[in-house]
N, C-alpha and C. Protein backbone atom coordinates (compact mmCIF):
# COMPACT_ATOMS: atom_id res chain seq x y z
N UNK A 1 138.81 89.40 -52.93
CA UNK A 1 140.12 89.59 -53.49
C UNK A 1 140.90 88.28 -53.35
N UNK A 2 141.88 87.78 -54.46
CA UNK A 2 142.45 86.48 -54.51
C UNK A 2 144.03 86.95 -54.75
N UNK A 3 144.85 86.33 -54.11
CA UNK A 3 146.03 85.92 -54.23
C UNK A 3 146.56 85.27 -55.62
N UNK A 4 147.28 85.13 -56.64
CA UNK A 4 147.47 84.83 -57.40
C UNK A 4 149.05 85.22 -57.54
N UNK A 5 149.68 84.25 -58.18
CA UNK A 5 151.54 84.36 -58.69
C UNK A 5 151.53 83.97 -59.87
N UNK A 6 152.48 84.92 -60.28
CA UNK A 6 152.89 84.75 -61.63
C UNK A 6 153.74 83.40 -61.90
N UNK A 7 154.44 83.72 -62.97
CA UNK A 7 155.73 82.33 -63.60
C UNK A 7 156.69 82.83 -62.40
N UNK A 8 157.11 84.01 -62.41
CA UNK A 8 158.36 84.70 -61.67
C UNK A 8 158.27 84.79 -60.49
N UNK A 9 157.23 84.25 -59.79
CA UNK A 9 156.94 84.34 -58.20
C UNK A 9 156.13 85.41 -57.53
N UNK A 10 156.11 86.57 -58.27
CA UNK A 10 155.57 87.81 -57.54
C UNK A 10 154.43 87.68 -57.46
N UNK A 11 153.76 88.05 -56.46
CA UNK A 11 152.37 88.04 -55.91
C UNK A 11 151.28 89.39 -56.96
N UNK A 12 150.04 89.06 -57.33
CA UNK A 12 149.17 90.11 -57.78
C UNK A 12 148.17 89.45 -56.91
N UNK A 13 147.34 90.88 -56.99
CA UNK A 13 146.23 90.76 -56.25
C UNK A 13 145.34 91.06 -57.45
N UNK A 14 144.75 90.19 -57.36
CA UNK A 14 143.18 90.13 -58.52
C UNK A 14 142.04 91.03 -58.11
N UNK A 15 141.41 91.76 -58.75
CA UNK A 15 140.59 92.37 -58.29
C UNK A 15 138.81 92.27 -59.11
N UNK A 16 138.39 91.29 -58.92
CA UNK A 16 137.17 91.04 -59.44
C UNK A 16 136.23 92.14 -59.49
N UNK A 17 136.15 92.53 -60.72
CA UNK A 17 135.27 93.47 -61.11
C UNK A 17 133.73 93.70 -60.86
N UNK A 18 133.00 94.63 -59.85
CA UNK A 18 132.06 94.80 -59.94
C UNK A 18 131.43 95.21 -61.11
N UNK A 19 130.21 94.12 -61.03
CA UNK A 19 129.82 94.20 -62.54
C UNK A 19 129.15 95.16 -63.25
N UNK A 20 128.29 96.16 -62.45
CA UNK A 20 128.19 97.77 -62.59
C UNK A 20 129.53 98.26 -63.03
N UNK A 21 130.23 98.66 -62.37
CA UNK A 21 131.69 98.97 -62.89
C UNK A 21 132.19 98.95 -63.84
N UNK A 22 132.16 97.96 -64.59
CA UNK A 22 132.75 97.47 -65.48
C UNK A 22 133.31 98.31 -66.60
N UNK A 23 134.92 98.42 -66.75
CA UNK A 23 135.31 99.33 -67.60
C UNK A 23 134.86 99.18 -69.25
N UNK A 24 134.61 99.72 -70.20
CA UNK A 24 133.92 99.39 -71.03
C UNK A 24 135.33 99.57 -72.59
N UNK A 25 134.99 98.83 -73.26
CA UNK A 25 135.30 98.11 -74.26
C UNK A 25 135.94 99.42 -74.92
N UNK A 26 137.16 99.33 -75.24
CA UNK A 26 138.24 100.43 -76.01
C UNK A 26 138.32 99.61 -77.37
N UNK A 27 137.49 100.79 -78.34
CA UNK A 27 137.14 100.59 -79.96
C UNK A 27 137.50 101.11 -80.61
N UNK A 28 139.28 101.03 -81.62
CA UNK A 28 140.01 102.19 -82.29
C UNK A 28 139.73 101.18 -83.85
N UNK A 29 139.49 102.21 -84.71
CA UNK A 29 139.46 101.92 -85.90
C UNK A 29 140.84 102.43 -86.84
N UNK A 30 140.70 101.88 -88.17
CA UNK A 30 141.64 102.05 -89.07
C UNK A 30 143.08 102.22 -88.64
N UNK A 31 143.63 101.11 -87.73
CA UNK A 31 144.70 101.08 -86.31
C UNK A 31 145.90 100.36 -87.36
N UNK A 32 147.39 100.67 -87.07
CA UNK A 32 148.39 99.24 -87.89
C UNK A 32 148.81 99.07 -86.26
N UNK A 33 148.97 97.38 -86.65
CA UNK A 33 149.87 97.16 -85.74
C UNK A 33 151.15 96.33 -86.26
N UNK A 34 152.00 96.28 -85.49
CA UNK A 34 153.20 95.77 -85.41
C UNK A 34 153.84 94.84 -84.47
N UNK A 35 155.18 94.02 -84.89
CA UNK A 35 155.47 92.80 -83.87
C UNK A 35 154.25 91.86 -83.46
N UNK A 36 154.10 91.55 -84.49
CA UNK A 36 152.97 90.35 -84.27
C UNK A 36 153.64 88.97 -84.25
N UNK A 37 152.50 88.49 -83.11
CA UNK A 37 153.16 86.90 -82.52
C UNK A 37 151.58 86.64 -82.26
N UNK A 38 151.25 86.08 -83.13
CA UNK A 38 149.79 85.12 -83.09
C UNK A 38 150.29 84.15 -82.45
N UNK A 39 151.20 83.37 -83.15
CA UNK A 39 151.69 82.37 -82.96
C UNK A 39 152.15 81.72 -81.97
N UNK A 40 152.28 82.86 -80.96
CA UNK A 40 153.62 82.64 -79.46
C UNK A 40 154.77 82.08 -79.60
N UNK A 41 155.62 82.05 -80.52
CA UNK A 41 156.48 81.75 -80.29
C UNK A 41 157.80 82.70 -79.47
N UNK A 42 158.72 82.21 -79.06
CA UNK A 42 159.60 82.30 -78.20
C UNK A 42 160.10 83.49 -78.39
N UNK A 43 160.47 84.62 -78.16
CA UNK A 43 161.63 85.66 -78.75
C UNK A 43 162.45 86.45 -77.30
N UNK A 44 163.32 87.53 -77.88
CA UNK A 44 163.98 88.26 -76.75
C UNK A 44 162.72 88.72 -76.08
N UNK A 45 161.33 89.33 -76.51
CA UNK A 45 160.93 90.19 -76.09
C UNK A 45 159.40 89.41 -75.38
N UNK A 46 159.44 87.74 -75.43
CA UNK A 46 158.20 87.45 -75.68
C UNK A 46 158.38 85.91 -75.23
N UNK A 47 157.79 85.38 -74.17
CA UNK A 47 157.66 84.34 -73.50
C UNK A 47 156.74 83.09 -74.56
N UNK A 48 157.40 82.09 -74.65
CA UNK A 48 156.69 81.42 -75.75
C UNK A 48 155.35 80.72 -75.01
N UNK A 49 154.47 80.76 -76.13
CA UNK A 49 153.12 81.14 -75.35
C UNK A 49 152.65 82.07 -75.36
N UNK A 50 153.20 83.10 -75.58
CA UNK A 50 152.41 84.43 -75.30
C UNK A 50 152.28 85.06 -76.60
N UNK A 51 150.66 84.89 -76.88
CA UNK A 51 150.64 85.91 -78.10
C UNK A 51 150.03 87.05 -78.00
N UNK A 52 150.61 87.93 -78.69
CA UNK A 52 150.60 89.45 -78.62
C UNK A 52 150.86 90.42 -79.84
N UNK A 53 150.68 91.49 -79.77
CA UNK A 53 150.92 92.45 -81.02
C UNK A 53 151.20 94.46 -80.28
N UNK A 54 151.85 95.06 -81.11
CA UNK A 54 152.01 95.88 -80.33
C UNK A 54 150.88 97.04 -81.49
N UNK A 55 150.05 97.84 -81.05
CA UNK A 55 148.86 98.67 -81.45
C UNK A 55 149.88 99.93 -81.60
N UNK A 56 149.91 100.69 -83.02
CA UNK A 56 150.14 101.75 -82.87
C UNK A 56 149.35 103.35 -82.67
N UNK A 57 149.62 104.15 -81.52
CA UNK A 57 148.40 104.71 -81.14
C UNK A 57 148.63 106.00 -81.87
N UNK A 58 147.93 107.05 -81.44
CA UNK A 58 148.18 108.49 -82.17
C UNK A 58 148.47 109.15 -80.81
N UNK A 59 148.93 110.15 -80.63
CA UNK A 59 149.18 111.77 -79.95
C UNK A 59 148.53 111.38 -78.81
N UNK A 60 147.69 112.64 -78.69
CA UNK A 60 146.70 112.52 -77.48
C UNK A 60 145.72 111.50 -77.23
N UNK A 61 145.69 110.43 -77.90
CA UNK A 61 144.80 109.09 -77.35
C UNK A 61 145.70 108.34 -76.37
N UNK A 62 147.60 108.55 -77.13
CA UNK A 62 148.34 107.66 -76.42
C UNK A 62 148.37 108.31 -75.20
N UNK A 63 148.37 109.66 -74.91
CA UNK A 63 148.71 110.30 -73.63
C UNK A 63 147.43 110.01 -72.51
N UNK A 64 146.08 110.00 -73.17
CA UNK A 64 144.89 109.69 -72.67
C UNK A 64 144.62 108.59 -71.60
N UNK A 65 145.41 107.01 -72.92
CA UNK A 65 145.19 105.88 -72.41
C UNK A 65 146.13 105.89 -71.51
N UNK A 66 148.00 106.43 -71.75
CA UNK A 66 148.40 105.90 -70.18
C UNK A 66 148.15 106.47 -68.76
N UNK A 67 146.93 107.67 -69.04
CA UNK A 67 146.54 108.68 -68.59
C UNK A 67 145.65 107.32 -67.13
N UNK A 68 144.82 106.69 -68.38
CA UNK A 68 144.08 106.03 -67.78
C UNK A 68 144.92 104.91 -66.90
N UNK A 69 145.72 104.37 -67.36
CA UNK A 69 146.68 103.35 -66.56
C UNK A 69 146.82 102.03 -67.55
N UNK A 70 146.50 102.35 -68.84
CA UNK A 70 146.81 101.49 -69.70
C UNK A 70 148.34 101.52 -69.98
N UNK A 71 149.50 100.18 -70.48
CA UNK A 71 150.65 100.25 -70.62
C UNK A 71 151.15 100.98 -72.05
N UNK A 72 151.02 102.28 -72.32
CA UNK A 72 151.14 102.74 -73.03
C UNK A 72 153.10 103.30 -73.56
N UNK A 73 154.00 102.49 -74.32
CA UNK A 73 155.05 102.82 -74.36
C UNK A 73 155.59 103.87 -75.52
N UNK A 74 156.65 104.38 -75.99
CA UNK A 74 157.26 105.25 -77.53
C UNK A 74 158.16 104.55 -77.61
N UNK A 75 158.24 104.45 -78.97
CA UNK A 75 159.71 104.06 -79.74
C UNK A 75 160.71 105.06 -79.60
N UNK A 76 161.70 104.82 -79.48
CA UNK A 76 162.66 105.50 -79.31
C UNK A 76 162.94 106.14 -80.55
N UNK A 77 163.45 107.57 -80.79
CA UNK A 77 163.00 108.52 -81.64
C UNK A 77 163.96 107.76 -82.88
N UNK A 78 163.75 108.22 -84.26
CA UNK A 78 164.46 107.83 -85.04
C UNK A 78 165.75 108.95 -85.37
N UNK A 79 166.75 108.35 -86.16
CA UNK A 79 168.11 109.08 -86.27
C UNK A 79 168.13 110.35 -86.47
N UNK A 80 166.42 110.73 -87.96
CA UNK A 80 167.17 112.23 -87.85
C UNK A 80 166.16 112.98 -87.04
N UNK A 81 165.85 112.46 -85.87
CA UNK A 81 165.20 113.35 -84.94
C UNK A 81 163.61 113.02 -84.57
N UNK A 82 163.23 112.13 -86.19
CA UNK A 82 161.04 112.05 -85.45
C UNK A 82 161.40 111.61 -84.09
N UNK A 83 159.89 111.96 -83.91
CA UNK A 83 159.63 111.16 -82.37
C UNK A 83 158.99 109.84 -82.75
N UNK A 84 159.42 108.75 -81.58
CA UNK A 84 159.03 107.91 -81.55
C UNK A 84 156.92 107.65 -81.74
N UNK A 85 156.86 106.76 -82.38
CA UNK A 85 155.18 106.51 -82.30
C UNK A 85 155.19 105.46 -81.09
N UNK A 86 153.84 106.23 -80.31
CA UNK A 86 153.39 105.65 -79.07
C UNK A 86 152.95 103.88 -79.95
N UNK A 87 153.29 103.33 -78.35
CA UNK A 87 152.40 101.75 -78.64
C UNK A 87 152.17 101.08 -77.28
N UNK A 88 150.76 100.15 -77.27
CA UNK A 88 150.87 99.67 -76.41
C UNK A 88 150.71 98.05 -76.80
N UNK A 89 150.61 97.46 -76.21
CA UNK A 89 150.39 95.78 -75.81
C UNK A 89 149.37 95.10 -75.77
N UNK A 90 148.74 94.45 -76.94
CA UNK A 90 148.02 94.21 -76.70
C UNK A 90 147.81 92.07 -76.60
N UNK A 91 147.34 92.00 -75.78
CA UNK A 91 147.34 90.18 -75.33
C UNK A 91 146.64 89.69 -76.03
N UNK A 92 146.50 88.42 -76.61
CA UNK A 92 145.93 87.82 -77.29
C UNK A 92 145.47 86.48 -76.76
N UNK A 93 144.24 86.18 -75.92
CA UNK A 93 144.13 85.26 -75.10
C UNK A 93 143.08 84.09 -75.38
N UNK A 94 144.06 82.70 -76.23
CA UNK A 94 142.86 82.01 -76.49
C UNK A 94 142.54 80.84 -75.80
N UNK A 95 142.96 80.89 -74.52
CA UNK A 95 142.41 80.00 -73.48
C UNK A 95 141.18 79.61 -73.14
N UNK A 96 141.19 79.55 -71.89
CA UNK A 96 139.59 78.51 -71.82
C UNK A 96 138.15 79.78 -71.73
N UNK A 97 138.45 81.34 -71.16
CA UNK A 97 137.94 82.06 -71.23
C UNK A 97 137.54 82.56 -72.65
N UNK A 98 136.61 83.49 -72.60
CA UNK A 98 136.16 83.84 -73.68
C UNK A 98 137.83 83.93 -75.00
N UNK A 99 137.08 83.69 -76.12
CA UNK A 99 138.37 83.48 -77.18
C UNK A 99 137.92 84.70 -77.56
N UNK A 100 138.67 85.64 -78.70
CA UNK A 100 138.76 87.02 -79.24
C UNK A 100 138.34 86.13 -80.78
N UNK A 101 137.66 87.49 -81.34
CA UNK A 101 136.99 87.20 -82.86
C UNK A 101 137.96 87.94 -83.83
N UNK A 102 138.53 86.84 -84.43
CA UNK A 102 139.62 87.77 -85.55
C UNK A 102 138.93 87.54 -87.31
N UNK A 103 138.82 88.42 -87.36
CA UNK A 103 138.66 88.32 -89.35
C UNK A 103 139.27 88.70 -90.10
N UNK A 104 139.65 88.35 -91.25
CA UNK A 104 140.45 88.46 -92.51
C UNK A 104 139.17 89.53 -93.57
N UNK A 105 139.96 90.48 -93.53
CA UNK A 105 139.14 91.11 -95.03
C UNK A 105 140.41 91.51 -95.86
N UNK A 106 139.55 90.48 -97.06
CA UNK A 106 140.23 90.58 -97.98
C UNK A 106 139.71 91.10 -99.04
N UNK A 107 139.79 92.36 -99.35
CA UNK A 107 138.95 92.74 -100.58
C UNK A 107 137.46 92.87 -100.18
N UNK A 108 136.39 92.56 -100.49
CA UNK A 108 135.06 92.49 -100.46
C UNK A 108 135.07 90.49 -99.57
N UNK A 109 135.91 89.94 -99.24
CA UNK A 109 135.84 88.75 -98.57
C UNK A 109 135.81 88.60 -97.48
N UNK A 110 135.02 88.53 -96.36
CA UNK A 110 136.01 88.03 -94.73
C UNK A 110 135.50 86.49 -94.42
N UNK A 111 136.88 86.36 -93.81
CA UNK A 111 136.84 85.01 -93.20
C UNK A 111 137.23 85.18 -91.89
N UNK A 112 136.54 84.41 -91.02
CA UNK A 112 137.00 83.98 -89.55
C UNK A 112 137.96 83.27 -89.39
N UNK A 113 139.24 83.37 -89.03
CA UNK A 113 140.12 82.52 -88.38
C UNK A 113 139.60 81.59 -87.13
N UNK A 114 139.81 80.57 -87.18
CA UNK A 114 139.93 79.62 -85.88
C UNK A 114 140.88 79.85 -84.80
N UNK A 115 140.74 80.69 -83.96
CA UNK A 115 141.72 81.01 -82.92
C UNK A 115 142.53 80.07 -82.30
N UNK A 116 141.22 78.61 -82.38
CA UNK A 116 141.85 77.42 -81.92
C UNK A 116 142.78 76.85 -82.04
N UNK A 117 142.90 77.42 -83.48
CA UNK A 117 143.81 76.02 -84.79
C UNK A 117 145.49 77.23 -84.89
N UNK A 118 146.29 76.40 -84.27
CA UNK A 118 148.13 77.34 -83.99
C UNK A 118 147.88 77.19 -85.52
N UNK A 119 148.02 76.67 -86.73
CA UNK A 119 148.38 76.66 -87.65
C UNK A 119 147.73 77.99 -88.31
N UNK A 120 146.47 78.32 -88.32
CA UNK A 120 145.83 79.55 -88.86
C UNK A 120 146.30 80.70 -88.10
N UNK A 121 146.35 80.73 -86.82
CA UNK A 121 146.69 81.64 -85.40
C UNK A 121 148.78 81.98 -85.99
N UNK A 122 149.24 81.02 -86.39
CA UNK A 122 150.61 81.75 -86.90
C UNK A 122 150.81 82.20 -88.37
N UNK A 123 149.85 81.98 -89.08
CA UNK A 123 149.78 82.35 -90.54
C UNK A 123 149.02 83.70 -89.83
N UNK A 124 149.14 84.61 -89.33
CA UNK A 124 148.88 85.62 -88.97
C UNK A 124 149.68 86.67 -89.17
N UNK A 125 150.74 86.43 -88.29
CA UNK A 125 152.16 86.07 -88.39
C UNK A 125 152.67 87.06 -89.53
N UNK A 126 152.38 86.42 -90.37
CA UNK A 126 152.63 87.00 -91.71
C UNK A 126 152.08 87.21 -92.94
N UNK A 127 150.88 87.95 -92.24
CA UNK A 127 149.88 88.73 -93.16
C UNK A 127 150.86 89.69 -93.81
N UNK A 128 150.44 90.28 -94.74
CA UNK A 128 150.67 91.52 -95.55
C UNK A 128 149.39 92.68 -94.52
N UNK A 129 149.08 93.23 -93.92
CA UNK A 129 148.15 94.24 -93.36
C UNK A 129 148.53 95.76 -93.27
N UNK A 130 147.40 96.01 -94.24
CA UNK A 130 146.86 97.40 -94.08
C UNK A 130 146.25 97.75 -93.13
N UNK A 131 145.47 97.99 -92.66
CA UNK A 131 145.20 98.47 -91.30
C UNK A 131 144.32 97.51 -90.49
N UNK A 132 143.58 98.02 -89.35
CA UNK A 132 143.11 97.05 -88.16
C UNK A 132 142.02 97.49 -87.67
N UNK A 133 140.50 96.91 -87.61
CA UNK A 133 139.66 97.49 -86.43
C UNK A 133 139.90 97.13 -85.67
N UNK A 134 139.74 97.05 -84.01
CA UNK A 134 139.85 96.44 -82.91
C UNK A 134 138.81 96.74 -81.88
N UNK A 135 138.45 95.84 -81.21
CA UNK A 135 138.03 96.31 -79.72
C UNK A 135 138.91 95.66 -78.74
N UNK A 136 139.20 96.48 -77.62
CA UNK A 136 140.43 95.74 -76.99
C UNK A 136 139.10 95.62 -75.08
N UNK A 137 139.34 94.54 -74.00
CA UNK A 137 138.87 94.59 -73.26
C UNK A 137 140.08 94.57 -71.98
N UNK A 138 139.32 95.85 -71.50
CA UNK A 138 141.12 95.93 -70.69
C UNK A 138 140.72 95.67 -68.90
N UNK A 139 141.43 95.00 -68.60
CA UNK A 139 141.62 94.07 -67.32
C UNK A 139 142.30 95.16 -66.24
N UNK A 140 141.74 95.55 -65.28
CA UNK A 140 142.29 96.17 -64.35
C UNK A 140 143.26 95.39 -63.37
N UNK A 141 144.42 96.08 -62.58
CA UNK A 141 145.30 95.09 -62.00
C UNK A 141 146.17 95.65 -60.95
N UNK A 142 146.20 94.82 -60.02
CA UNK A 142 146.70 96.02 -58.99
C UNK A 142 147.60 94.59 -58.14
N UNK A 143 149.03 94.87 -58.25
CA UNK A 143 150.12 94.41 -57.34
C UNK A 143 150.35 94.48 -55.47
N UNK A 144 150.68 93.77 -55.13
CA UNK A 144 150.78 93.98 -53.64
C UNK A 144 151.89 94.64 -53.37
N UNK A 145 152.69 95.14 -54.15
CA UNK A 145 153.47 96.45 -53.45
C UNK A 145 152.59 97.94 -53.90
N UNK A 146 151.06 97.80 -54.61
CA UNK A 146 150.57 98.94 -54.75
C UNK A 146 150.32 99.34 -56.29
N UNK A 147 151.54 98.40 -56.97
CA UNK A 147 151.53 99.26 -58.84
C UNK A 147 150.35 98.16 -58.98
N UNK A 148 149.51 99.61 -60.00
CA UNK A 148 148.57 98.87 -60.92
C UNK A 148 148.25 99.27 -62.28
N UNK A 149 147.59 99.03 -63.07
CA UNK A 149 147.37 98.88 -64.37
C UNK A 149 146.42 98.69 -64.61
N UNK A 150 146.40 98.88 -66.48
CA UNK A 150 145.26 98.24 -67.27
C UNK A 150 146.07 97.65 -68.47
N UNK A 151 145.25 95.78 -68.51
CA UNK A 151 146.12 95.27 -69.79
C UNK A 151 145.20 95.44 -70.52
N UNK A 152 145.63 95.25 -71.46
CA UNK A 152 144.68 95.14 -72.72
C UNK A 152 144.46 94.07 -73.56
N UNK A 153 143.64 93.05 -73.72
CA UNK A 153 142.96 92.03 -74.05
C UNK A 153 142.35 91.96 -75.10
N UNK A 154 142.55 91.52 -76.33
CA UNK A 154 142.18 91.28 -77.43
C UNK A 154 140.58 90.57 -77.86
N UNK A 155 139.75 91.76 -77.85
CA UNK A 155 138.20 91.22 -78.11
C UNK A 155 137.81 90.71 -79.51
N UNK A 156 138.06 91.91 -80.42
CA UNK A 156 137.59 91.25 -81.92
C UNK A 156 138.84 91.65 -82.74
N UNK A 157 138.73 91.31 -83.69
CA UNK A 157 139.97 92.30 -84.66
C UNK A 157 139.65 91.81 -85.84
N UNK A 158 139.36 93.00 -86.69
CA UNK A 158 139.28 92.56 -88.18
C UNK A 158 140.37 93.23 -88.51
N UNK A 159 140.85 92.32 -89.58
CA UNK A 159 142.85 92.85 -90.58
C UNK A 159 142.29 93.03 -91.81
N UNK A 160 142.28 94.04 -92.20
CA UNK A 160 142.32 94.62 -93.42
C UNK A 160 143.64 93.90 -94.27
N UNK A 161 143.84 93.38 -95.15
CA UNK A 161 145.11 92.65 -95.78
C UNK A 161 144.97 93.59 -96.50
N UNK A 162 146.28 93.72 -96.80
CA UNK A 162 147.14 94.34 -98.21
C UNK A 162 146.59 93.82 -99.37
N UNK A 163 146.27 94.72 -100.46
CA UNK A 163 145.62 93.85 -101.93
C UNK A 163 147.14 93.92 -102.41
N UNK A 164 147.55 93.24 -103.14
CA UNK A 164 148.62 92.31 -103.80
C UNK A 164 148.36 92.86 -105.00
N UNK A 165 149.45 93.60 -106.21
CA UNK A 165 148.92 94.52 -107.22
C UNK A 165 148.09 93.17 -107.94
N UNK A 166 148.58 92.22 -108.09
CA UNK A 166 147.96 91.03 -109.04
C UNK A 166 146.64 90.51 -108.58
N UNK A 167 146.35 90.20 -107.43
CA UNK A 167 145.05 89.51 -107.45
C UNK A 167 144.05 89.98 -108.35
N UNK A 168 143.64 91.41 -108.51
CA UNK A 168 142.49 91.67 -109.17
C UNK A 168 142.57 91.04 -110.50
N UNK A 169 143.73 91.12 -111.23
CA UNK A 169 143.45 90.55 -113.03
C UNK A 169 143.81 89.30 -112.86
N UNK A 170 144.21 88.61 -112.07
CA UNK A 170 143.64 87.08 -111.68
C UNK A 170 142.22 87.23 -111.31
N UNK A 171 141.99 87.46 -110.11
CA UNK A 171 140.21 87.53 -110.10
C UNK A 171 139.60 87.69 -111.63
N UNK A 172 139.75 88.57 -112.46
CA UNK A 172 138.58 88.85 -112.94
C UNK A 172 139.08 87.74 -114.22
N UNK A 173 140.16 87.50 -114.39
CA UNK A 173 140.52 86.01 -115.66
C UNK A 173 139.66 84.61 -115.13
N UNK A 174 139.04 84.89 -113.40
CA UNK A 174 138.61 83.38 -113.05
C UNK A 174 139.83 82.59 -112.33
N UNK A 175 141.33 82.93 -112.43
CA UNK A 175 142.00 82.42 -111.81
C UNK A 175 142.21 82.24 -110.28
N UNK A 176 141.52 83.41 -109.87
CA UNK A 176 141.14 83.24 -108.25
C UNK A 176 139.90 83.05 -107.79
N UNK A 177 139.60 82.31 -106.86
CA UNK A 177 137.97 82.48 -106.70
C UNK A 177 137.95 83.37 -104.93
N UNK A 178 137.04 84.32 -105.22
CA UNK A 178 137.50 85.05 -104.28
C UNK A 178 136.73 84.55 -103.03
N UNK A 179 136.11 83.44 -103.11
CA UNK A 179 135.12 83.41 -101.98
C UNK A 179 135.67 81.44 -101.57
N UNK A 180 136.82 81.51 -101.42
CA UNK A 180 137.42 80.33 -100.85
C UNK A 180 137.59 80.98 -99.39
N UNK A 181 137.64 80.20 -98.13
CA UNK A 181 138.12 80.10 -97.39
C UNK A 181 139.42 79.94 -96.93
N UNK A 182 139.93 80.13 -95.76
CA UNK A 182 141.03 79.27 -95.32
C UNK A 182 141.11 77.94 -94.98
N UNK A 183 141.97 77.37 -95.55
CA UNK A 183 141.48 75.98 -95.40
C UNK A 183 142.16 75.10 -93.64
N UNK A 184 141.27 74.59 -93.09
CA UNK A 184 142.09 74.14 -92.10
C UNK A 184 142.76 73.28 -92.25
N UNK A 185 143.68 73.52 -91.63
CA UNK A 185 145.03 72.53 -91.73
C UNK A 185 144.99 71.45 -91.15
């Protein structure tokens, strides 16, 4: 067990995972998410640097996961009464540890983003997206006054993009070629 501090001073205690143990890989399909910050930039809610997205869950999966000790939160209900949709947090970590696999499907196209490259990583940012596969790898965590958790860590993610009513009768005039890449910047 290792000692470790945050930015804010508070002490966590790390808890290195026996590798039998090992909690196993949380795989939700056809997922939207929301408040996306590929990018990290700065906000009220979001330490610059830190990129993240918030997963919107369903019913009893959301009650499941904070069941499990994942940070599972609700929106606060809307005016004329829905209930809030559960969400949790999910990290986006492209440091020196393993990087997360993100793809673009676009239509019958996918492309890999460079996690590396901030310029592709904030054109994220502001996808148009229809929905999300994910696998998320969630990090167990336990504080020295006792609170612990599970974060959730961004493994793969393919984004379904929004089709745009126009691309197709561009595609099929030849005006688009559908098998370009992203170009690095």
């Amino acid at each position: 067990m290792a000692v470790l501090r945050y930015r804010n001073g508070s002490k966590v205690l790390k808890i290195f995972k026996d590798r039998r143990k090992k909690m196993s890989k949380l795989v939700l399909r056809n997922r939207i998410i929301v408040c996306k910050n590929f990018s990290g930039q700065p906000s009220r809610y979001n330490r610059e640097g830190d990129r993240n997205f918030l997963l919107i869950l369903q019913g009893e999966e959301a009650v499941d996961l904070k069941r499990q000790g994942y940070n599972v939160k609700q929106f606060k209900p809307s005016d004329d009464g829905t209930e809030g949709s559960y969400y949790m947090p999910v990290a986006v970590n492209v440091g020196v540890y393993r990087k997360p696999k993100i793809v673009l499907v676009d239509g019958n196209h996918l492309t890999q983003v460079d996690v590396t490259n901030a310029k592709q990583m904030a054109m994220l940012d502001h996808v148009d997206v229809d929905s999300v596969d994910i696998s998320i790898d969630p990090y167990k965590w336990i504080m020295d006054n006792g609170q612990s958790g599970i974060k959730a860590y961004l493994s793969t993610l393919y984004i379904k993009v929004r089709e745009d009513e126009f691309a197709k009768d561009y595609e099929k005039e030849g005006y688009i070629d559908a098998n370009v890449d992203i170009p690095s910047f």
